[in-house]
Protein backbone atom coordinates (compact mmCIF):
# COMPACT_ATOMS: atom_id res chain seq x y z
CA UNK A 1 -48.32 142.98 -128.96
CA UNK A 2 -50.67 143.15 -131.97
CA UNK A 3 -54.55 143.44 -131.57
CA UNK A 4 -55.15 139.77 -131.58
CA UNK A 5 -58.84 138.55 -130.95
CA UNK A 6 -60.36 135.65 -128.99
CA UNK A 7 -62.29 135.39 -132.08
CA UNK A 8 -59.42 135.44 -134.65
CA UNK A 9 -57.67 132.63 -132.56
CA UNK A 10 -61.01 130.42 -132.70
CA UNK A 11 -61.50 130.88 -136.12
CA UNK A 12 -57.69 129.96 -137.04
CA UNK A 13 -58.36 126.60 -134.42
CA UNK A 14 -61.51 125.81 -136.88
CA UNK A 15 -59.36 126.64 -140.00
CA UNK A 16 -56.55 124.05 -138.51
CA UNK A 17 -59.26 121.33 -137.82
CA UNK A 18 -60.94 121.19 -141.10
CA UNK A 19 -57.74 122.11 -143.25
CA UNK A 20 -60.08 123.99 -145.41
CA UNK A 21 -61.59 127.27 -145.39
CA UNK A 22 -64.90 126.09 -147.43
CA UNK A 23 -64.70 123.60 -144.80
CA UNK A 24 -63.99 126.16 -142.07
CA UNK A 25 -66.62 129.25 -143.21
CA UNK A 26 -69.25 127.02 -143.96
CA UNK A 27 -69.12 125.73 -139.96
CA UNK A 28 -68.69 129.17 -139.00
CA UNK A 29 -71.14 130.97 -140.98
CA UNK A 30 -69.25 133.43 -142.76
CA UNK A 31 -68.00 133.88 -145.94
CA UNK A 32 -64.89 132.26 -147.36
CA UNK A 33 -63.35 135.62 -148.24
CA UNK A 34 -64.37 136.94 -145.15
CA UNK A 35 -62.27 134.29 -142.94
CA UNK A 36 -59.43 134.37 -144.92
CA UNK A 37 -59.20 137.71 -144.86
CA UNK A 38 -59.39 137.39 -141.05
CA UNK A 39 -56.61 134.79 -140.97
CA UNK A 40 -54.33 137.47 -143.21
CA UNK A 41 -55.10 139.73 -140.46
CA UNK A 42 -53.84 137.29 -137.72
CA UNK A 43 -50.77 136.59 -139.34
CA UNK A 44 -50.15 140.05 -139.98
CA UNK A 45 -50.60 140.97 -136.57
CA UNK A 46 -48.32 138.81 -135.38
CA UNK A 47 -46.10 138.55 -138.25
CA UNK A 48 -45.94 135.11 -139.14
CA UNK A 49 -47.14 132.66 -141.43
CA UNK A 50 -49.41 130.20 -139.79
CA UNK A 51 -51.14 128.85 -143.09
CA UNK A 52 -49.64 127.71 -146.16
CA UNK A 53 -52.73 127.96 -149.17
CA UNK A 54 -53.36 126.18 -152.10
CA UNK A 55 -55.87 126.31 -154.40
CA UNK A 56 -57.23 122.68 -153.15
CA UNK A 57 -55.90 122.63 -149.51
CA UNK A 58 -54.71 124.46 -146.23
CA UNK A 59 -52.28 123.16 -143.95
CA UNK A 60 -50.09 124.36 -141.12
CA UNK A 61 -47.15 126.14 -141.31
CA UNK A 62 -44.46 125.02 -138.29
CA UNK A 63 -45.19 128.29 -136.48
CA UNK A 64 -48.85 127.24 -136.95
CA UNK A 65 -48.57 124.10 -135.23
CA UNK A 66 -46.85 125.77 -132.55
CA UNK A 67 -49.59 128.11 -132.13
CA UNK A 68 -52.11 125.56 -132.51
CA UNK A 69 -50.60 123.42 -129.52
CA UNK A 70 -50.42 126.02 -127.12
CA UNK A 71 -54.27 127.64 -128.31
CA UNK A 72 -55.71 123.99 -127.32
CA UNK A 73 -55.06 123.51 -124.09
CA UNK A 74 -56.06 127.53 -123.31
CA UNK A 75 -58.95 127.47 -125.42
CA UNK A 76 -60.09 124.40 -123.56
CA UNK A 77 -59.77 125.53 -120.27
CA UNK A 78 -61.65 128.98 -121.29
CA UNK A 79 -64.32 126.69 -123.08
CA UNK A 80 -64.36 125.16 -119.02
CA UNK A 81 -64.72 127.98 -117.47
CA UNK A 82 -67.81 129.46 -119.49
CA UNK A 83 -69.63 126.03 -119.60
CA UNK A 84 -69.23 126.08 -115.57
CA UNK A 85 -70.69 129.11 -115.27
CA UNK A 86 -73.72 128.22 -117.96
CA UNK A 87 -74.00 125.01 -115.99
CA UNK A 88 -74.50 127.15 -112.44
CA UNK A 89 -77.02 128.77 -114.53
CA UNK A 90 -79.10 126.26 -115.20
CA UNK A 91 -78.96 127.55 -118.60
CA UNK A 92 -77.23 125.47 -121.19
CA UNK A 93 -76.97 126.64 -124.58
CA UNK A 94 -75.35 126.25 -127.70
CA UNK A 95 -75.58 123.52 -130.81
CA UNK A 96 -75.29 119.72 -130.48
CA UNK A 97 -74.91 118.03 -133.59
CA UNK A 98 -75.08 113.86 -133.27
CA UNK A 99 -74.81 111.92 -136.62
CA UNK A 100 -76.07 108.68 -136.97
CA UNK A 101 -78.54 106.53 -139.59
CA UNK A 102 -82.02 106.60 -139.84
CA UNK A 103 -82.55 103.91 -137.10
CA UNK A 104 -80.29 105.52 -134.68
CA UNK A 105 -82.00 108.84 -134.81
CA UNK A 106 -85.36 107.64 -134.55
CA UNK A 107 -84.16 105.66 -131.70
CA UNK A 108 -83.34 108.83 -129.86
CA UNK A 109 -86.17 111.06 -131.11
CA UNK A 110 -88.29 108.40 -129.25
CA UNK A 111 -86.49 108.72 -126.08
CA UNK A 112 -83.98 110.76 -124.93
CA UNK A 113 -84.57 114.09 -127.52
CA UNK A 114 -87.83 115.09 -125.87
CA UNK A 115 -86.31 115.03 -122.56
CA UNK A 116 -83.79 116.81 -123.64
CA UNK A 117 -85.52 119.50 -124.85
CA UNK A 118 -87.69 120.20 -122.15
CA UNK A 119 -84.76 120.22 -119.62
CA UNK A 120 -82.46 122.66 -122.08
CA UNK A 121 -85.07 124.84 -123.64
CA UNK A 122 -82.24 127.47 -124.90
CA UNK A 123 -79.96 124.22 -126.66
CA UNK A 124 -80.47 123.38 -130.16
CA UNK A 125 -80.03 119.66 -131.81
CA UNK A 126 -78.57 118.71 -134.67
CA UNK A 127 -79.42 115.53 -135.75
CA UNK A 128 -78.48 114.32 -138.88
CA UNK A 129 -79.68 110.78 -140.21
CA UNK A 130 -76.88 109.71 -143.09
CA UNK A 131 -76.79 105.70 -144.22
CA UNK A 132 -72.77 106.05 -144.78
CA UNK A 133 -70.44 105.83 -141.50
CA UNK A 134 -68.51 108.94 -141.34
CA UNK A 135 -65.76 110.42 -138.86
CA UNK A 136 -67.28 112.74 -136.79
CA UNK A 137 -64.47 114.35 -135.95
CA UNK A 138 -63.47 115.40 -139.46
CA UNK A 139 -67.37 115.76 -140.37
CA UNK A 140 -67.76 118.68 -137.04
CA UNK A 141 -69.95 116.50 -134.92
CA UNK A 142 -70.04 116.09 -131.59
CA UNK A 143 -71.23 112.93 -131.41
CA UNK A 144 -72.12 110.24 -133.45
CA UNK A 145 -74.60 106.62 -132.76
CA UNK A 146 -73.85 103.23 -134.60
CA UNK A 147 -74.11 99.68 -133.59
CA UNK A 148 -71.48 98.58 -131.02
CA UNK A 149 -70.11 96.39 -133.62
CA UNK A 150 -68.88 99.18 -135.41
CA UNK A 151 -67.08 101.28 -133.77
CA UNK A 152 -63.96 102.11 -133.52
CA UNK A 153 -62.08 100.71 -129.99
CA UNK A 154 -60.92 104.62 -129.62
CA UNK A 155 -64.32 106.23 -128.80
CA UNK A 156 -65.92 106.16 -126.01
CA UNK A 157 -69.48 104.94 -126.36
CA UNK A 158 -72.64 104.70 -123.88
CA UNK A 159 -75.75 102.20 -124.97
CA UNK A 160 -78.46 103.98 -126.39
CA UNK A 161 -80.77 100.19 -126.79
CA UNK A 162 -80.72 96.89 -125.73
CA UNK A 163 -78.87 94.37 -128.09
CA UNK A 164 -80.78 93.71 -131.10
CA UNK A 165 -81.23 91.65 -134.21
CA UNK A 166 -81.98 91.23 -137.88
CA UNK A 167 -84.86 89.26 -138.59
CA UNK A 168 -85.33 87.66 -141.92
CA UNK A 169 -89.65 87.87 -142.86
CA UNK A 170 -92.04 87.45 -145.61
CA UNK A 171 -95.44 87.88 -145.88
CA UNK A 172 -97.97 84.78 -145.07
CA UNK A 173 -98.96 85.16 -148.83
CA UNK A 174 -95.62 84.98 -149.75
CA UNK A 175 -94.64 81.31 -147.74
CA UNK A 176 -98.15 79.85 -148.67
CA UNK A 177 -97.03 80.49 -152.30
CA UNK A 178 -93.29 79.85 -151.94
CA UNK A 179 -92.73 77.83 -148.78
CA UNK A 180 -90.86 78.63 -146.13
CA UNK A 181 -87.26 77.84 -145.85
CA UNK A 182 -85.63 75.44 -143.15
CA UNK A 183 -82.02 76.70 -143.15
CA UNK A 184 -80.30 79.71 -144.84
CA UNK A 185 -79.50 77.94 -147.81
CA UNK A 186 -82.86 77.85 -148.94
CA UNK A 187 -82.96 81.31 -149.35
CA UNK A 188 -81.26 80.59 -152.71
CA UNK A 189 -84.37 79.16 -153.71
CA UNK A 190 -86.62 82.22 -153.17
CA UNK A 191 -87.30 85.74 -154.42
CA UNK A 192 -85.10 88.05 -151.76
CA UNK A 193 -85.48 91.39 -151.22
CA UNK A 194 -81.92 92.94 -150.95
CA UNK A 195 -80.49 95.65 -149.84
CA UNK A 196 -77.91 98.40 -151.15
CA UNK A 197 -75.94 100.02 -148.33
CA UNK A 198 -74.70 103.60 -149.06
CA UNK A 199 -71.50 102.59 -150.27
CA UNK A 200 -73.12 101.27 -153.28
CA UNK A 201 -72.27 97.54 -152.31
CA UNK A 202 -75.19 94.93 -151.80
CA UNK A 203 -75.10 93.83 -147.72
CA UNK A 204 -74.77 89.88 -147.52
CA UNK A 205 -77.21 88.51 -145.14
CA UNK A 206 -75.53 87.15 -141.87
CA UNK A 207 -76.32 84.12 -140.07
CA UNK A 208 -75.12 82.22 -137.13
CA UNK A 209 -75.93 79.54 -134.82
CA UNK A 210 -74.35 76.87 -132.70
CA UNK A 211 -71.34 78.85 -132.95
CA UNK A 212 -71.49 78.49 -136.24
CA UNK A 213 -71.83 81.68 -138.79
CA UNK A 214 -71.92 82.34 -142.17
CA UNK A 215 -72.90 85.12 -145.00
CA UNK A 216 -74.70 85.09 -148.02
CA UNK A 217 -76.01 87.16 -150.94
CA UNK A 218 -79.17 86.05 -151.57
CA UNK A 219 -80.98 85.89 -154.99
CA UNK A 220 -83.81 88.42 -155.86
CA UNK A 221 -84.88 90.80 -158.59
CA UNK A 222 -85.50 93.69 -156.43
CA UNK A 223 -83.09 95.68 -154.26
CA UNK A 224 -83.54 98.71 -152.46
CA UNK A 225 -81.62 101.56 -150.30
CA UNK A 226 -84.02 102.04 -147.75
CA UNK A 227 -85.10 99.42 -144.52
CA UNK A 228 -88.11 101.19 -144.24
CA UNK A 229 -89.05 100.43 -147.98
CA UNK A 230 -87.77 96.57 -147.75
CA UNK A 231 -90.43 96.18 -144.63
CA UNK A 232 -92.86 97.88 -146.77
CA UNK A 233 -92.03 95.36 -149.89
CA UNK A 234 -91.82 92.68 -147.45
CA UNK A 235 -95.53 93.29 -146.29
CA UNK A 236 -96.97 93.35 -149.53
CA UNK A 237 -95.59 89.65 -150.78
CA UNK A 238 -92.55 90.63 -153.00
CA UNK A 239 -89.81 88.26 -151.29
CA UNK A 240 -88.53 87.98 -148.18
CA UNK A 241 -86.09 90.89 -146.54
CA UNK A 242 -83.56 90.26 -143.62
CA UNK A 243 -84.14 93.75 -141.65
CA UNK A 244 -83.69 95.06 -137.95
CA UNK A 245 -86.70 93.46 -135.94
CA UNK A 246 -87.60 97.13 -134.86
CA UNK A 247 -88.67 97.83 -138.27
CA UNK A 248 -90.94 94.41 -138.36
CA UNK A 249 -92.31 94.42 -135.26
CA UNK A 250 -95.30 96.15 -135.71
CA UNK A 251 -96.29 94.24 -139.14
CA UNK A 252 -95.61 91.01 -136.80
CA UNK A 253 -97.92 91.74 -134.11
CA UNK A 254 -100.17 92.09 -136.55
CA UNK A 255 -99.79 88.92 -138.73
CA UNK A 256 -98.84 90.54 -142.00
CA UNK A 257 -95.12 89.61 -141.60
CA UNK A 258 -93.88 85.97 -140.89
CA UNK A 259 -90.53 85.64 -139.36
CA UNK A 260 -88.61 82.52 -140.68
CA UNK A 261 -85.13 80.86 -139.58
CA UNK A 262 -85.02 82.60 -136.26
CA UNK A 263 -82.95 79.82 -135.00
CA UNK A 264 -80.03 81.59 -137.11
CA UNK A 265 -80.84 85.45 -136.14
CA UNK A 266 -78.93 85.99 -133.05
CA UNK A 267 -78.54 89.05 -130.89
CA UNK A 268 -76.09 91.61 -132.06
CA UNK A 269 -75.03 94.54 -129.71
CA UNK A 270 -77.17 97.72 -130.43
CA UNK A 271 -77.44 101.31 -130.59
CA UNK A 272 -74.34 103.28 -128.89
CA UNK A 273 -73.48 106.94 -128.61
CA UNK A 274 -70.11 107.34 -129.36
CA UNK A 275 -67.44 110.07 -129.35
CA UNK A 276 -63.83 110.68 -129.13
CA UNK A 277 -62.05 109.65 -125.42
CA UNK A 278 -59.02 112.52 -125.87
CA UNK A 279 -61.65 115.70 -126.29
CA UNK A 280 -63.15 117.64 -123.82
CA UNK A 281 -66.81 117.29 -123.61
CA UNK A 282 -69.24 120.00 -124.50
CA UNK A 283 -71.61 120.83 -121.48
CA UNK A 284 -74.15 119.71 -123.70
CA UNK A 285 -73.23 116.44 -124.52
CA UNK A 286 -72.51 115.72 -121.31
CA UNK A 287 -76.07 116.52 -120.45
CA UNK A 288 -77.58 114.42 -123.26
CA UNK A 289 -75.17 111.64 -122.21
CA UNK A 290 -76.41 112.35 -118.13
CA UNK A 291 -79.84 111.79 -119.27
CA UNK A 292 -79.43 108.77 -121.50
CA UNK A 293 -77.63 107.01 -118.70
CA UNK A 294 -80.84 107.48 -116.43
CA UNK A 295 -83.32 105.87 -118.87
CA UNK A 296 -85.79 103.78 -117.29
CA UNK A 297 -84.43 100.69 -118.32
CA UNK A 298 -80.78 101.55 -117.29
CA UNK A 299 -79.32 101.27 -120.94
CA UNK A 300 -75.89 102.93 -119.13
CA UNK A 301 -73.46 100.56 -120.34
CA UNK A 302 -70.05 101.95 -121.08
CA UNK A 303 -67.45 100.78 -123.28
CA UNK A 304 -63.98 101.98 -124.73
């Protein structure tokens, strides 16, 4: 038998995932020639084509899927066996990487992270705050945390907060000058503060009540990317915004945001940590999902 490598097998599992070898080196942290020169190497030694190359893409050959099928379930049991014995350790390491937007992460920089931390001093977190919903899978990333409304009914998610909702605000200079509205409709009367998602599409504002819901895109001259900027704009009289009530609480409590048409903001479910139900679990996730689930408040809701 050739002079295969546990490392040359891993790297051609990485190469298979991402179907690139940018893709694949980049994760890695080699160099592109350097990993394609490996995978020449593994093909040589066994003397079979496992990759077919292009100049824009990398898929498998049918020996390559072959190889690839039988690799997984190995590879995963080996992956096991080493976490076990890192686990008996009491010495967890490696790189967790969660994706999720802005909210999301500083949701879980302000409770579970430092926990985490202090518990795995020899793990490292990735967290990576991005506005646009990406797979995680494809993307490399262990884990990812979104509202429960969307996500998809494969993953497996665990609640990271309490439902929540949007609340639509203004400033108290802003309603003595403008009025405040009654019903949604009346929005169309006043100077909103709206909001690009990253897709590059305006979000409509979403109502509801009585069973009864409805969306809108509200008039206003200014529009921005950023939640934390609309609060901001909010505060200082420019229209009103329809953000997360996380984001206006503080300005509430302290009388320099109004809420208006709460009657039509209802509860939406919140923040969960999501990832796929047919992988095995890294040792480390499991540990940031073991802690999350004993949060004070019992946020250990499971769903999926």
């Amino acid at each position: 038998m050739a002079k295969v490598t546990l490392s040359d097998l891993q790297a051609f599992m990485v190469v298979a995932a991402r179907r690139s070898f940018v893709q694949a080196a980049g994760e890695m942290g080699v160099s592109r020639s350097a990993l394609s020169h490996a995978m020449r190497g593994l093909e040589g030694d066994l003397d079979v084509r496992l990759l077919n190359r292009t100049t824009r893409s990398v898929s498998l050959t049918e020996a390559g899927e072959r190889l690839l099928a039988r690799l997984q379930p190995v590879l995963s049991e080996l992956e096991h066996a080493l976490e076990d014995v890192a686990r008996d350790d009491n010495a967890l390491r490696g790189t967790l990487r969660i994706n999720g937007n802005e909210g999301a992460i500083r949701q879980l920089l302000q409770t579970v992270v430092p926990r985490f931390l202090a518990m795995y001093p020899q793990m490292e977190l990735d967290l990576v705050a991005q506005g646009q919903f990406v797979d995680i899978v494809a993307e490399g990333f262990d884990a990812g945390v979104r509202l429960g409304e969307a996500l998809h009914k494969d993953m497996i998610a665990v609640r990271v907060s309490d439902d929540l909702r949007f609340l639509a605000v203004a400033s108290p200079r802003y309603l003595r000058k403008h009025g405040q509205p009654v019903v949604p409709q009346d929005l169309q009367m006043h100077r909103c503060i709206r909001h690009r998602l990253p897709s590059g599409k305006r979000y409509r504002w979403e109502f509801a009540r009585h069973g009864e819901g409805f969306s809108i895109d509200p008039p206003g001259a200014l529009t921005l990317d950023s939640i934390t900027l609309m609060a901001e704009a909010a505060t200082d009289g420019l229209g009103v915004a329809y953000i997360p009530e996380s984001y206006a609480r503080e300005a509430l409590a302290r009388k320099r945001l109004v809420a208006v048409l709460t009657d039509w903001c209802p509860l939406i479910p919140g923040l969960f940590l999501y990832f796929p139900g047919n992988r095995h679990i890294p040792a480390g996730l499991r540990a940031f999902i073991d802690l999350l689930r004993a949060l004070p408040d019992e946020r250990s809701n499971e769903v999926g």
